[in-house]
C-alpha atoms as a PDB file:
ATOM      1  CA  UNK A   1     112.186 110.396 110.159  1.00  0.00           C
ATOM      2  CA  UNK A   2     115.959 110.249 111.615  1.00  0.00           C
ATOM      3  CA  UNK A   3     113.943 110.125 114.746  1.00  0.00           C
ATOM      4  CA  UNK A   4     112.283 106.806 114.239  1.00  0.00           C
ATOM      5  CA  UNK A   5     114.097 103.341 113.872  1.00  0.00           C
ATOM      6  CA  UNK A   6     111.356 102.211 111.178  1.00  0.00           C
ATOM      7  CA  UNK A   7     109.083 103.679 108.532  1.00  0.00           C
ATOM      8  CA  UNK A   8     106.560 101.822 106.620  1.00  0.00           C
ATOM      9  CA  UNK A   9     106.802 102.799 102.834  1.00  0.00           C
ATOM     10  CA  UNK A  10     103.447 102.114 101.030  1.00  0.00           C
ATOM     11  CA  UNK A  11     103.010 102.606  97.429  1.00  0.00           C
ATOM     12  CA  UNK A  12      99.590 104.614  96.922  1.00  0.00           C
ATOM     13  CA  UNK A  13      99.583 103.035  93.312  1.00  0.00           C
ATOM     14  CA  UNK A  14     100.177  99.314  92.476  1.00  0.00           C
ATOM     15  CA  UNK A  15     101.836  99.281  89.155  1.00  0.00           C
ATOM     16  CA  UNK A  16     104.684  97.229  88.036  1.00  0.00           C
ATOM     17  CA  UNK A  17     108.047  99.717  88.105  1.00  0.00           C
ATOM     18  CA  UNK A  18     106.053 102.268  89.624  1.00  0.00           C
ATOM     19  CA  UNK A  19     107.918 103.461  93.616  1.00  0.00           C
ATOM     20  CA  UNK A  20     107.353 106.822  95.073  1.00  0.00           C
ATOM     21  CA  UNK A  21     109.838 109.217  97.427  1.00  0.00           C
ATOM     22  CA  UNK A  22     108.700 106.843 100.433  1.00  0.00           C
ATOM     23  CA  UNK A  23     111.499 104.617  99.930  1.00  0.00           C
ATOM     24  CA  UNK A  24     114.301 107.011  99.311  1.00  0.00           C
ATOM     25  CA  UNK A  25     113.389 109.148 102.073  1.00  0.00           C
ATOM     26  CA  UNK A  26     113.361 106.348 104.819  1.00  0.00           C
ATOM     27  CA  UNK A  27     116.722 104.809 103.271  1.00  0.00           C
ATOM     28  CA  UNK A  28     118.036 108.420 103.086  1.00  0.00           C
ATOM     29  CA  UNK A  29     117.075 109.107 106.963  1.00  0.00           C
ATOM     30  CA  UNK A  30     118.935 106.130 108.123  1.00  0.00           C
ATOM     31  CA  UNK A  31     115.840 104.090 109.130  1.00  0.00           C
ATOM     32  CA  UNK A  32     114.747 100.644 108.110  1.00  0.00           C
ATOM     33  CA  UNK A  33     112.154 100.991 105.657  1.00  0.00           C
ATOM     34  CA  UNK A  34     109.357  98.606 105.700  1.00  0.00           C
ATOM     35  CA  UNK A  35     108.019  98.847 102.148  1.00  0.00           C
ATOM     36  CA  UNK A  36     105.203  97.776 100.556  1.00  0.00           C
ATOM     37  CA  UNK A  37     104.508  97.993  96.455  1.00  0.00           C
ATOM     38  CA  UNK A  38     103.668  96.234  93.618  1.00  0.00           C
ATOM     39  CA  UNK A  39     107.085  94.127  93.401  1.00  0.00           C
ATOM     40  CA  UNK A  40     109.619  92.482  95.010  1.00  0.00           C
ATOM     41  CA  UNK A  41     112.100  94.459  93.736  1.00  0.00           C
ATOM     42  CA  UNK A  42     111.730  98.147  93.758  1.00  0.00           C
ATOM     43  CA  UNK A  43     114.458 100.459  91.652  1.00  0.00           C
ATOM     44  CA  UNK A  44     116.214  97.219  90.768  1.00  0.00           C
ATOM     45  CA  UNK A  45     119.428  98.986  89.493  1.00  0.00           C
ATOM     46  CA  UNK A  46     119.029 101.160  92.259  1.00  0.00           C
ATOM     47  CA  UNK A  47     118.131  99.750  95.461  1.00  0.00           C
ATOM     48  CA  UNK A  48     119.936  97.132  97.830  1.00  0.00           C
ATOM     49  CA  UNK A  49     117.274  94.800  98.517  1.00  0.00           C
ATOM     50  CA  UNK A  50     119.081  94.019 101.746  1.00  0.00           C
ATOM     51  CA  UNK A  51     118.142  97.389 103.081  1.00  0.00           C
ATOM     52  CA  UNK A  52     115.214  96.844 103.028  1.00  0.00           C
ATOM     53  CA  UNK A  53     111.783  95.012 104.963  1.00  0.00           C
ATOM     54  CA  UNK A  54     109.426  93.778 102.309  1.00  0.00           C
ATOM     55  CA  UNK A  55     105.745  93.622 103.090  1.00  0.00           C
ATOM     56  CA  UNK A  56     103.700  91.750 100.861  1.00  0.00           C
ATOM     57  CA  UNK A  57      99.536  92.841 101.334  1.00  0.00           C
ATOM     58  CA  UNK A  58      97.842  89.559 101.380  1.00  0.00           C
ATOM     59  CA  UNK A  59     100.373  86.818 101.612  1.00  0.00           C
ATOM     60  CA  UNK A  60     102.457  85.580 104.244  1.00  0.00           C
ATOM     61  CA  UNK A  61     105.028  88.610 105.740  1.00  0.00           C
ATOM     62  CA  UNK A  62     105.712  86.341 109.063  1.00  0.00           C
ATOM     63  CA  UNK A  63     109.661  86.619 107.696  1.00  0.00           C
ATOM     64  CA  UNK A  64     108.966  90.504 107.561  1.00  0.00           C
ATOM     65  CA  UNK A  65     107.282  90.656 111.658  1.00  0.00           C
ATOM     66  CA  UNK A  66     110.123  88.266 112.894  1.00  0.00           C
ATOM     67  CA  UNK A  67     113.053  90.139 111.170  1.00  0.00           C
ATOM     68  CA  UNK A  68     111.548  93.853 112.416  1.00  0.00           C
ATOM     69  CA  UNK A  69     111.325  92.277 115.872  1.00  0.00           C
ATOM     70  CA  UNK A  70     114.609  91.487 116.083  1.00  0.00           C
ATOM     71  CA  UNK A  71     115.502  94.765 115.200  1.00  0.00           C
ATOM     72  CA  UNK A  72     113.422  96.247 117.683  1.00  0.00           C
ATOM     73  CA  UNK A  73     115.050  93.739 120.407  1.00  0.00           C
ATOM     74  CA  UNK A  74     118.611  93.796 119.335  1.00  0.00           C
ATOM     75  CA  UNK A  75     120.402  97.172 119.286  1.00  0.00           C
ATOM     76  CA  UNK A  76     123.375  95.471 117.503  1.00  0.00           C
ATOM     77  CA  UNK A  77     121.928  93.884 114.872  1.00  0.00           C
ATOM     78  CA  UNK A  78     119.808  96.847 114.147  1.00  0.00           C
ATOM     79  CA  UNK A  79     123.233  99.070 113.657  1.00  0.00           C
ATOM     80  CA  UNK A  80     124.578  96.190 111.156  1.00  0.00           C
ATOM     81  CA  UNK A  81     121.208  96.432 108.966  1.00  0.00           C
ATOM     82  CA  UNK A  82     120.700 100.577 108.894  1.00  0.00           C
ATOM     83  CA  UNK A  83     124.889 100.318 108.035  1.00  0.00           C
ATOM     84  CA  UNK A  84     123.997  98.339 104.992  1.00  0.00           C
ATOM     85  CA  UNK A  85     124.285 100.527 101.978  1.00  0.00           C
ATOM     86  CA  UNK A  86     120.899 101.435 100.905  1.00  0.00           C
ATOM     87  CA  UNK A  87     122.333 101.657  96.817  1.00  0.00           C
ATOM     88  CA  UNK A  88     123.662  99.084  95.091  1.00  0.00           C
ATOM     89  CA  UNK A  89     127.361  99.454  93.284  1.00  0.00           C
ATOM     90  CA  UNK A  90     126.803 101.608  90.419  1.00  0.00           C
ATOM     91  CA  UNK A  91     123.524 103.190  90.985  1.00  0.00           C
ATOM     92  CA  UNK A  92     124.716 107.058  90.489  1.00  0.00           C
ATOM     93  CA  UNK A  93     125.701 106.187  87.007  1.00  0.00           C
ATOM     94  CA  UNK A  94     122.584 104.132  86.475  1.00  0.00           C
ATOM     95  CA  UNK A  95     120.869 107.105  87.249  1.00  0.00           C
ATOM     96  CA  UNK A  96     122.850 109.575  85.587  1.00  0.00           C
ATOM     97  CA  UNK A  97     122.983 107.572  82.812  1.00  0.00           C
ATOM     98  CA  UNK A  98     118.528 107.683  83.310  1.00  0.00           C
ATOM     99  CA  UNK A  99     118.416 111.745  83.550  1.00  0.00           C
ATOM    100  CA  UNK A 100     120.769 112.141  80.617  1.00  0.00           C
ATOM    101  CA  UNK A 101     118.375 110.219  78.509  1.00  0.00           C
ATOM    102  CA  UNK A 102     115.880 112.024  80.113  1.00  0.00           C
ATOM    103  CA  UNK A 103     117.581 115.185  78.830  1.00  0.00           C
ATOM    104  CA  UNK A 104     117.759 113.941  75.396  1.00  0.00           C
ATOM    105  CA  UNK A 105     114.080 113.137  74.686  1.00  0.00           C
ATOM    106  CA  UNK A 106     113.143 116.066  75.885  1.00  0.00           C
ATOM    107  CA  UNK A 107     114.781 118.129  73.828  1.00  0.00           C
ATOM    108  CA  UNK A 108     114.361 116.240  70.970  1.00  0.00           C
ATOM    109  CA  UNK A 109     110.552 116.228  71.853  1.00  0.00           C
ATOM    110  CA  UNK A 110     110.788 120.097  72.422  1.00  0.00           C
ATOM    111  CA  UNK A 111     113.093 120.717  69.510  1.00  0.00           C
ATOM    112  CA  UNK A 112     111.758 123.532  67.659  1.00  0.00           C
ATOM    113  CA  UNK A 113     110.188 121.875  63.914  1.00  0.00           C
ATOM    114  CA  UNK A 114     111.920 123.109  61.040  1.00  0.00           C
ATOM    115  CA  UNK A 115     108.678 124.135  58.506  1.00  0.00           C
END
């Protein structure tokens, strides 16, 4: 993908909160990703929106074609939107603060019962 200046990032599943690897792998590759899912605002905590090209199925994405064509035409801007950081302020805690939790249930779910 480091190859490529774009990568379109569909969501198989439309499910509010639901986003795949698709996302994270284009951001993490350095290209733009042009992402479609069930939302306007994947990995809220997570993800800076301005990183990213939103396509909508079914409405009106002519903001989405005119923005990716003048990334295609214009070398500088392009530069200034892949330099944009891809995670908001905070997000490694966020999710830190998400697997630790994580950690938690599970052992509490896998705790052994006492009879």
């Amino acid at each position: 993908m480091k190859s490529y200046k774009f990568n379109i990032c569909p969501e198989n599943t439309i499910s509010p909160g639901y986003v795949t690897e698709k996302l994270f792998q284009a951001l993490q590759a350095g290209c733009v990703p042009i992402y479609s899912g069930p939302g306007p605002d994947p990995e809220p905590e997570v993800v800076n929106r301005d990183a990213v090209v939103f396509w909508r199925p079914g409405q009106d994405n002519s903001e989405a074609i005119r923005l990716v064509e003048r990334l295609w035409r214009d070398e500088d801007e392009y530069r200034r939107f892949v330099e944009r950081p891809a995670l908001k302020p905070g997000a490694v805690d966020f999710v830190w603060g998400a697997l630790r939790e994580l950690r938690k249930r599970f052992e509490k779910t896998l705790a052994p019962r006492k009879a």
